[in-house]
PDB file of N, CA and C in Angstrom:
ATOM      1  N   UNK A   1       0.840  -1.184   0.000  1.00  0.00           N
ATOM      2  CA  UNK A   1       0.000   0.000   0.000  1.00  0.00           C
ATOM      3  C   UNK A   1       0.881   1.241   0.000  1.00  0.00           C
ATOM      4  N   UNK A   2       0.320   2.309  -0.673  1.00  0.00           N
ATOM      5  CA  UNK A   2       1.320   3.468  -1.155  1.00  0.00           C
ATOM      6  C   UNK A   2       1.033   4.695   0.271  1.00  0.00           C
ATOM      7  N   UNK A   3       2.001   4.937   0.894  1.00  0.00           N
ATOM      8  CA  UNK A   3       1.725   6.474   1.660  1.00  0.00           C
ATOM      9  C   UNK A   3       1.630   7.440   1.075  1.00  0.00           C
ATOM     10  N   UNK A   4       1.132   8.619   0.832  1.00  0.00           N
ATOM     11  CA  UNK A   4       1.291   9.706   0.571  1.00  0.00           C
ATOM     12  C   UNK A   4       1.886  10.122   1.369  1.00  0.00           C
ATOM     13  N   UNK A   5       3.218  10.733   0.877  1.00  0.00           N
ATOM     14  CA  UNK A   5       4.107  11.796   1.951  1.00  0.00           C
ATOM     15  C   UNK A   5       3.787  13.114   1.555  1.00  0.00           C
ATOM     16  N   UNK A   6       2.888  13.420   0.401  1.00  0.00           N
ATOM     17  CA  UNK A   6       3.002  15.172   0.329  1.00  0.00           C
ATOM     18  C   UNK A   6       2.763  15.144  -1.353  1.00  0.00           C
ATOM     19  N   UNK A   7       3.509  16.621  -1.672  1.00  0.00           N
ATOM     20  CA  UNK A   7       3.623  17.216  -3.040  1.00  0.00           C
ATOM     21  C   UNK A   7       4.685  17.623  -3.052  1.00  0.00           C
ATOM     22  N   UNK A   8       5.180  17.650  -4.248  1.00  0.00           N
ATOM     23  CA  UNK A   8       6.406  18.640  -4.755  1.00  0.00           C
ATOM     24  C   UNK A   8       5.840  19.473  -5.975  1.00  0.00           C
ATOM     25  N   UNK A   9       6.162  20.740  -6.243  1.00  0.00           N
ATOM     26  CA  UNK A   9       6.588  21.564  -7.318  1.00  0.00           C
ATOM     27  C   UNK A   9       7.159  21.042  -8.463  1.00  0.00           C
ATOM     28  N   UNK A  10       6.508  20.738  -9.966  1.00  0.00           N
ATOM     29  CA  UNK A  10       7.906  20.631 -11.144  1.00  0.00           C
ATOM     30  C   UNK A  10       7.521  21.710 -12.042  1.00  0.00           C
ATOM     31  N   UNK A  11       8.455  22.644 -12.175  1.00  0.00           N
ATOM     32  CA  UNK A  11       8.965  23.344 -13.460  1.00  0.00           C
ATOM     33  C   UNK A  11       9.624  22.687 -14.586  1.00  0.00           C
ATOM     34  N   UNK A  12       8.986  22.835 -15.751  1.00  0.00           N
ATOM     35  CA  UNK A  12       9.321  22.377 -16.824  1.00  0.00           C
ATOM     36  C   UNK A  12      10.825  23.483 -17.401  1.00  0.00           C
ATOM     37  N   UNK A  13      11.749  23.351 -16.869  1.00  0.00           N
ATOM     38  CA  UNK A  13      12.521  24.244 -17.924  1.00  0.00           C
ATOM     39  C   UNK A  13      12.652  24.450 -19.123  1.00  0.00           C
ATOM     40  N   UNK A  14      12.304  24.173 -20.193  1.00  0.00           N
ATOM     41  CA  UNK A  14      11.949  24.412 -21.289  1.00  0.00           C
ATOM     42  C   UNK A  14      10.712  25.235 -21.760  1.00  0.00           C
ATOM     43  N   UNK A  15      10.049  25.279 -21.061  1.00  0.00           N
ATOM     44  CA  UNK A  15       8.485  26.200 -21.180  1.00  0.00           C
ATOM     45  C   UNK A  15       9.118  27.313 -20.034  1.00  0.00           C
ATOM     46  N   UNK A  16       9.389  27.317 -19.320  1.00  0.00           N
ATOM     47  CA  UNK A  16       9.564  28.536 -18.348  1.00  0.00           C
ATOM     48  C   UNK A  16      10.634  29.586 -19.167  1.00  0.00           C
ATOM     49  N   UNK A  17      10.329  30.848 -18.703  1.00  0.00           N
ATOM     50  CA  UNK A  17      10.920  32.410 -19.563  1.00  0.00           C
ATOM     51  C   UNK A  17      11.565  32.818 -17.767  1.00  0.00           C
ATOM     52  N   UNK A  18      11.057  31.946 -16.792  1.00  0.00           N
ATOM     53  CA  UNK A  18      11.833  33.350 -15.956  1.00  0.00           C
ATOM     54  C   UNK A  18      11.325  34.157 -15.643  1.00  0.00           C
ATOM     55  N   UNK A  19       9.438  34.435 -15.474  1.00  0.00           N
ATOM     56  CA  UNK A  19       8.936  35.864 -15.515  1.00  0.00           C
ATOM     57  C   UNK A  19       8.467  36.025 -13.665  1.00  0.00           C
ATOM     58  N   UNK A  20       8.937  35.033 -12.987  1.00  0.00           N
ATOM     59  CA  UNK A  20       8.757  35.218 -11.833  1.00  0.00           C
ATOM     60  C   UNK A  20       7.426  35.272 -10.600  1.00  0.00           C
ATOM     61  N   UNK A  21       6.496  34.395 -11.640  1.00  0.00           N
ATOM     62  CA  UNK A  21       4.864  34.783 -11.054  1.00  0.00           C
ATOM     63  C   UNK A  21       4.919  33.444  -9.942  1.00  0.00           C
ATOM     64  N   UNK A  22       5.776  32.707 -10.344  1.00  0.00           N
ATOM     65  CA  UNK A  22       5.681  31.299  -9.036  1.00  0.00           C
ATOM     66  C   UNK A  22       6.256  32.396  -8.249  1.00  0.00           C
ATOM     67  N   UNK A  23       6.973  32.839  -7.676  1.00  0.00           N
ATOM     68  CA  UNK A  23       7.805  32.783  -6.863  1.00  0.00           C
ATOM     69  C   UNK A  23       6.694  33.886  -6.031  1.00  0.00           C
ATOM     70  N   UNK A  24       6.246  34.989  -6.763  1.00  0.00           N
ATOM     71  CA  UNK A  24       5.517  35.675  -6.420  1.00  0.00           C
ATOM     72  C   UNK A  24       4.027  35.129  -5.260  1.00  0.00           C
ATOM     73  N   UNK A  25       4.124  34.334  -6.298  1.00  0.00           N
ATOM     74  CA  UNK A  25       2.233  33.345  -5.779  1.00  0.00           C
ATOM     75  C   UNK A  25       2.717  32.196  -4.683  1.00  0.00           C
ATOM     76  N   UNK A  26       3.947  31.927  -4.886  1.00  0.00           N
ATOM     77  CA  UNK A  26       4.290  30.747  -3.451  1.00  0.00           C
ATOM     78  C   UNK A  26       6.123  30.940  -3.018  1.00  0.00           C
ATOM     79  N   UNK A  27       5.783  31.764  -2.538  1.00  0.00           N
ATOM     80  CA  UNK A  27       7.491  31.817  -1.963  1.00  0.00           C
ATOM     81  C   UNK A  27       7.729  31.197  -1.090  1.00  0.00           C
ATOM     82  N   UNK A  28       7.119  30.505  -0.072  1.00  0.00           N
ATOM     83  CA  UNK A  28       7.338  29.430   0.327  1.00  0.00           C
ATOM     84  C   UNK A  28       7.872  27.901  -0.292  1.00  0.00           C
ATOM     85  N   UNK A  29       7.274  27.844  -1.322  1.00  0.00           N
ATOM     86  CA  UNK A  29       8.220  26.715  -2.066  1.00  0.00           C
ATOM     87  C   UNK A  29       8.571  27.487  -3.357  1.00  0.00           C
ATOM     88  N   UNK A  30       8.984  28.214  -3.425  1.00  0.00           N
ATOM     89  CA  UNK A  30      10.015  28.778  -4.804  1.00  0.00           C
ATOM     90  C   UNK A  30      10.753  30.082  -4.458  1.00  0.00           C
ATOM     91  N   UNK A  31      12.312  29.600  -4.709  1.00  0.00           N
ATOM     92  CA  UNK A  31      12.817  30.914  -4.754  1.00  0.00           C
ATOM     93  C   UNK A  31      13.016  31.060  -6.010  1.00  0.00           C
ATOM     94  N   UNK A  32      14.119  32.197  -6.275  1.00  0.00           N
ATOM     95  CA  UNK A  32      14.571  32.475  -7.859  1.00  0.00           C
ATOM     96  C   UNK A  32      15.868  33.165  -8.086  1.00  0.00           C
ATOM     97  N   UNK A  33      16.484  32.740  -9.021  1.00  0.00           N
ATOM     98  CA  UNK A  33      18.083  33.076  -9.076  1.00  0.00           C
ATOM     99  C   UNK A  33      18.004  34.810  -9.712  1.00  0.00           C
ATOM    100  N   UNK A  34      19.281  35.374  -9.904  1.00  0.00           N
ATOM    101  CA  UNK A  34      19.290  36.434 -10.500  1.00  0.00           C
ATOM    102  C   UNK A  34      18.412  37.009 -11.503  1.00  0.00           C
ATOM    103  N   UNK A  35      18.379  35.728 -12.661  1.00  0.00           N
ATOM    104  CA  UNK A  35      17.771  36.040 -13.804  1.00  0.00           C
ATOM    105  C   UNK A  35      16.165  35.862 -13.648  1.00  0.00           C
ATOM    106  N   UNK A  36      15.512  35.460 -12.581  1.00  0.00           N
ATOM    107  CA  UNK A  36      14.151  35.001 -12.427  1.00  0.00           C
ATOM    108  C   UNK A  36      13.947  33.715 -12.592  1.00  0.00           C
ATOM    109  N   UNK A  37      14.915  32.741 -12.815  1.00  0.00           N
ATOM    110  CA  UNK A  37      14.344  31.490 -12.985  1.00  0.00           C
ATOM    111  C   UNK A  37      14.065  30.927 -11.864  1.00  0.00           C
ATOM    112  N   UNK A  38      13.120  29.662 -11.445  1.00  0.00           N
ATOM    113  CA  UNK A  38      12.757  29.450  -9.805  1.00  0.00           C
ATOM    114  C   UNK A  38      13.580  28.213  -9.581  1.00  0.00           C
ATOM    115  N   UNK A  39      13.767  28.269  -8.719  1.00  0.00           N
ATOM    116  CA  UNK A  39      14.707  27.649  -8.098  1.00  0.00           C
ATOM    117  C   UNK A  39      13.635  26.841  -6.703  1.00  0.00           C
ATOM    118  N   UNK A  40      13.071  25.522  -7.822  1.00  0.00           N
ATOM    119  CA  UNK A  40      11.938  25.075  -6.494  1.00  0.00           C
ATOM    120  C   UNK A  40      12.504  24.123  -5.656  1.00  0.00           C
ATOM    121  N   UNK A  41      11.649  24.200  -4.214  1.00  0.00           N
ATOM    122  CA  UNK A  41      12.252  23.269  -3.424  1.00  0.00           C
ATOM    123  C   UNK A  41      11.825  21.964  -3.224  1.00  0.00           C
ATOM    124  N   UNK A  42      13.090  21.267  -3.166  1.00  0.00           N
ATOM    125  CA  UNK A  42      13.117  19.768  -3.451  1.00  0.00           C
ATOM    126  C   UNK A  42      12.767  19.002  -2.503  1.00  0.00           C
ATOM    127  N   UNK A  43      12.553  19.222  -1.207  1.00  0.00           N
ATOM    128  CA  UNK A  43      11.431  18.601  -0.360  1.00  0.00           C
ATOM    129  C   UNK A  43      10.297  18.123  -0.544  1.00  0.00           C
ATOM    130  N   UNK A  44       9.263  17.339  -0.069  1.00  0.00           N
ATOM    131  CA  UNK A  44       8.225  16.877  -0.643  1.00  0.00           C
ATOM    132  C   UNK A  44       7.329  17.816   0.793  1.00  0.00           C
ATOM    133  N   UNK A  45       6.436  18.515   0.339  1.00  0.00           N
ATOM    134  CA  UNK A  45       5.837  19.263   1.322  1.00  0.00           C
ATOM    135  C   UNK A  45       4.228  18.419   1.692  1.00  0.00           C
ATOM    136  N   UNK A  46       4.020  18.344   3.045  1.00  0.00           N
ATOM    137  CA  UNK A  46       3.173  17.629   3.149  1.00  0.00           C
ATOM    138  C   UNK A  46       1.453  18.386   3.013  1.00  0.00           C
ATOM    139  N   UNK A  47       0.828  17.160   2.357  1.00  0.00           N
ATOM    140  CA  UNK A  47      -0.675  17.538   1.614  1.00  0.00           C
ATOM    141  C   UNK A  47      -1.318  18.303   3.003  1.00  0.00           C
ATOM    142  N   UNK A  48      -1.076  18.284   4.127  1.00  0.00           N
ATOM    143  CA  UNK A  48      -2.004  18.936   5.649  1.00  0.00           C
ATOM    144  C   UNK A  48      -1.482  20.112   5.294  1.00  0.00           C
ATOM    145  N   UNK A  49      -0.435  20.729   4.846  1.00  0.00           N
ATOM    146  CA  UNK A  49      -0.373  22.038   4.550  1.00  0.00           C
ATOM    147  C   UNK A  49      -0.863  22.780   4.096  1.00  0.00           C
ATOM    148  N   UNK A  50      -1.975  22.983   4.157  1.00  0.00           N
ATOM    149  CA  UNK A  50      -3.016  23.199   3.332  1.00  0.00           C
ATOM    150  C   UNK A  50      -2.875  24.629   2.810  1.00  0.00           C
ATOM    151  N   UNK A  51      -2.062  25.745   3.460  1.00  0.00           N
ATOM    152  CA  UNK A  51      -1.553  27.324   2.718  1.00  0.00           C
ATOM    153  C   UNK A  51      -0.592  27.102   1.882  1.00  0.00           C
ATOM    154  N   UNK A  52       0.305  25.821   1.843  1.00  0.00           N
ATOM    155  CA  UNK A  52       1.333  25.473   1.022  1.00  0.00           C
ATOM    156  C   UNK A  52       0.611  25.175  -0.431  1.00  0.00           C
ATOM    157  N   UNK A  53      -0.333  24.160  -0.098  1.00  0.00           N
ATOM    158  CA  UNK A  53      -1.103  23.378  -1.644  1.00  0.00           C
ATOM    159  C   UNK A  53      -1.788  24.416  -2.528  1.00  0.00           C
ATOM    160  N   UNK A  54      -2.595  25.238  -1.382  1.00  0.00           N
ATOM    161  CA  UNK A  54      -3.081  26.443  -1.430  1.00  0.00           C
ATOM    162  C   UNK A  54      -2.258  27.299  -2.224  1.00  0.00           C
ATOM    163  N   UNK A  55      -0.895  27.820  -2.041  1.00  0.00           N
ATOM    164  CA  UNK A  55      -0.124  28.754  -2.896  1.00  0.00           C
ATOM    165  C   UNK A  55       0.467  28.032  -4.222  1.00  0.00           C
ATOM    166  N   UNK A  56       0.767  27.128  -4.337  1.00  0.00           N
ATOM    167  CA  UNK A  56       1.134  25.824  -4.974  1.00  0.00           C
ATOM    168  C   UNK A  56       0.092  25.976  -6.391  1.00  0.00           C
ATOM    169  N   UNK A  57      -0.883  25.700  -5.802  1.00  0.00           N
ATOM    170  CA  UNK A  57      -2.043  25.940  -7.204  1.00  0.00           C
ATOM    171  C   UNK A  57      -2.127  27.318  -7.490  1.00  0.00           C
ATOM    172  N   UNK A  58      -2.154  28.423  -6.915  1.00  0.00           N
ATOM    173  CA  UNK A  58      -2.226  29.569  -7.576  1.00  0.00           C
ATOM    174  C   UNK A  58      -1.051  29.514  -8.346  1.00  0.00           C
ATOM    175  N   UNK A  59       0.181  29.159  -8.036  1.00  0.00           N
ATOM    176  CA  UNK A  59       1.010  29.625  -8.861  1.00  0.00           C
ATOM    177  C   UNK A  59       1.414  28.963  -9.995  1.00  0.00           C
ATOM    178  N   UNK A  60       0.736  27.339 -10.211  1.00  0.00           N
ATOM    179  CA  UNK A  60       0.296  26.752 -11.702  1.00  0.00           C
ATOM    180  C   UNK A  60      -1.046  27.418 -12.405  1.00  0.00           C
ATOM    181  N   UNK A  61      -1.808  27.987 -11.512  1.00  0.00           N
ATOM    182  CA  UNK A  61      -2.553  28.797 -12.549  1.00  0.00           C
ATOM    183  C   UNK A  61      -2.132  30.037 -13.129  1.00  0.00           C
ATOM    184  N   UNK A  62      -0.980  30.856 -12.412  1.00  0.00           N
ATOM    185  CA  UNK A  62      -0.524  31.907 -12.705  1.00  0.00           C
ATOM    186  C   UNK A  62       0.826  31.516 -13.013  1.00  0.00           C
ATOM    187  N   UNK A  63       1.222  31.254 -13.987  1.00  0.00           N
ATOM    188  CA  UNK A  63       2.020  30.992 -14.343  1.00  0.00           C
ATOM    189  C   UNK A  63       2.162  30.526 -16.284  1.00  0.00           C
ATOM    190  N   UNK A  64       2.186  31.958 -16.717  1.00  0.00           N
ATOM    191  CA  UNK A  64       2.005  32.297 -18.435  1.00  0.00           C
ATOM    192  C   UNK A  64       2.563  31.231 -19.510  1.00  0.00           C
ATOM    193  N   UNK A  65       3.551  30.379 -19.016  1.00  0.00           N
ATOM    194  CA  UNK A  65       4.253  29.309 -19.925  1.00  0.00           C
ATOM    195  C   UNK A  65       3.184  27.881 -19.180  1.00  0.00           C
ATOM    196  N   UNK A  66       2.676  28.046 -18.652  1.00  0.00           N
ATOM    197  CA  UNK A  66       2.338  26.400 -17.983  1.00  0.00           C
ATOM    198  C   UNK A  66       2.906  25.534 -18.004  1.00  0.00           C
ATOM    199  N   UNK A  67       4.319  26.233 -16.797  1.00  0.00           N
ATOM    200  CA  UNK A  67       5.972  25.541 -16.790  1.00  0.00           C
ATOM    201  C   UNK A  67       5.480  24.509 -15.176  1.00  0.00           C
ATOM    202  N   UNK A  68       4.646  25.221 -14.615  1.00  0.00           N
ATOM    203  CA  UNK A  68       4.511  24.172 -13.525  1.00  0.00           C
ATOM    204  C   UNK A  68       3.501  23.295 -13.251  1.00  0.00           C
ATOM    205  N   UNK A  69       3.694  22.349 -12.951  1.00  0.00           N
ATOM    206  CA  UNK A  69       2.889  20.823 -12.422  1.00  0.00           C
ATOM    207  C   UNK A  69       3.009  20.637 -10.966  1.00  0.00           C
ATOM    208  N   UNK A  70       2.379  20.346 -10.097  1.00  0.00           N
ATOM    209  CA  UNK A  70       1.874  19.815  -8.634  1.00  0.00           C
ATOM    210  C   UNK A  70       2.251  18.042  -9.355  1.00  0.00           C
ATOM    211  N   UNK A  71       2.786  17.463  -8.349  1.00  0.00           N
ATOM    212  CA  UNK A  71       2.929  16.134  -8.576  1.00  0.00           C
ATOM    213  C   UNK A  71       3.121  15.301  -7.094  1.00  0.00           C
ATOM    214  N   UNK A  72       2.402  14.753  -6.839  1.00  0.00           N
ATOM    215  CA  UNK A  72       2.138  13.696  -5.833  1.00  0.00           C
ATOM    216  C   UNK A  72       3.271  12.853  -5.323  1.00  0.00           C
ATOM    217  N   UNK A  73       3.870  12.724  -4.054  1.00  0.00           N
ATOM    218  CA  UNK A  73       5.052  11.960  -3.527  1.00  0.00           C
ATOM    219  C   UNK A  73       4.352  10.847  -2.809  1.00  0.00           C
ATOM    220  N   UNK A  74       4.774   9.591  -3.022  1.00  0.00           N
ATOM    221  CA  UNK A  74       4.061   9.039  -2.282  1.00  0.00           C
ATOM    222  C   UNK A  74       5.298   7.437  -1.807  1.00  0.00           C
ATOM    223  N   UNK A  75       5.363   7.159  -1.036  1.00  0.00           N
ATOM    224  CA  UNK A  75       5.767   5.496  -0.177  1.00  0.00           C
ATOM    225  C   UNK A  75       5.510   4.605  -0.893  1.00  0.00           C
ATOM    226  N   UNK A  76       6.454   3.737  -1.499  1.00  0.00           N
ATOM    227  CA  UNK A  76       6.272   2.479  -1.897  1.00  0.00           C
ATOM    228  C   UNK A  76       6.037   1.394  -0.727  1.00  0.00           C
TER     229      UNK A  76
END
C-alpha cells in the first residue's frame, strides 16, 4: 500500500521564460536566481499544509508558460 508523503513543485525548464509569477504566488516553495528562474524546493511538502497546496495551485494557474505541475510523492 502506497503512503502519501506530500507534493512537490515541477517546473518544466523548457516552457519557463523566468517571468517570476511562481515565486511571487508561493514563496514558500520557490525561490529564484538572479535572472528570475525558480529555483523550487526539493522537499516533498506535506498535503495537511493546506496554505502550502493552497499557494502551490495559484502559482500553476498563474504561471504564463504552464511551466509548472503539482505532482504527488508518495511510499512504496
Amino acid at each position: 500500500m502506497k503512503k502519501d508523503l506530500g507534493f512537490v513543485l515541477r517546473v518544466d525548464p523548457i516552457r519557463c521564460d523566468g517571468f517570476g509569477h511562481c515565486h511571487e504566488l508561493a514563496p514558500e516553495l520557490v525561490d529564484i536566481d538572479e535572472w528570475g528562474y525558480p529555483l523550487i524546493r526539493q522537499a516533498a511538502t506535506s498535503l495537511h499544509d493546506r496554505s502550502a497546496l493552497r499557494s502551490a495551485r495559484f502559482a500553476v494557474r498563474g504561471c504564463p508558460r504552464q511551466a509548472l505541475v503539482i505532482e504527488r510523492v508518495s511510499e512504496d
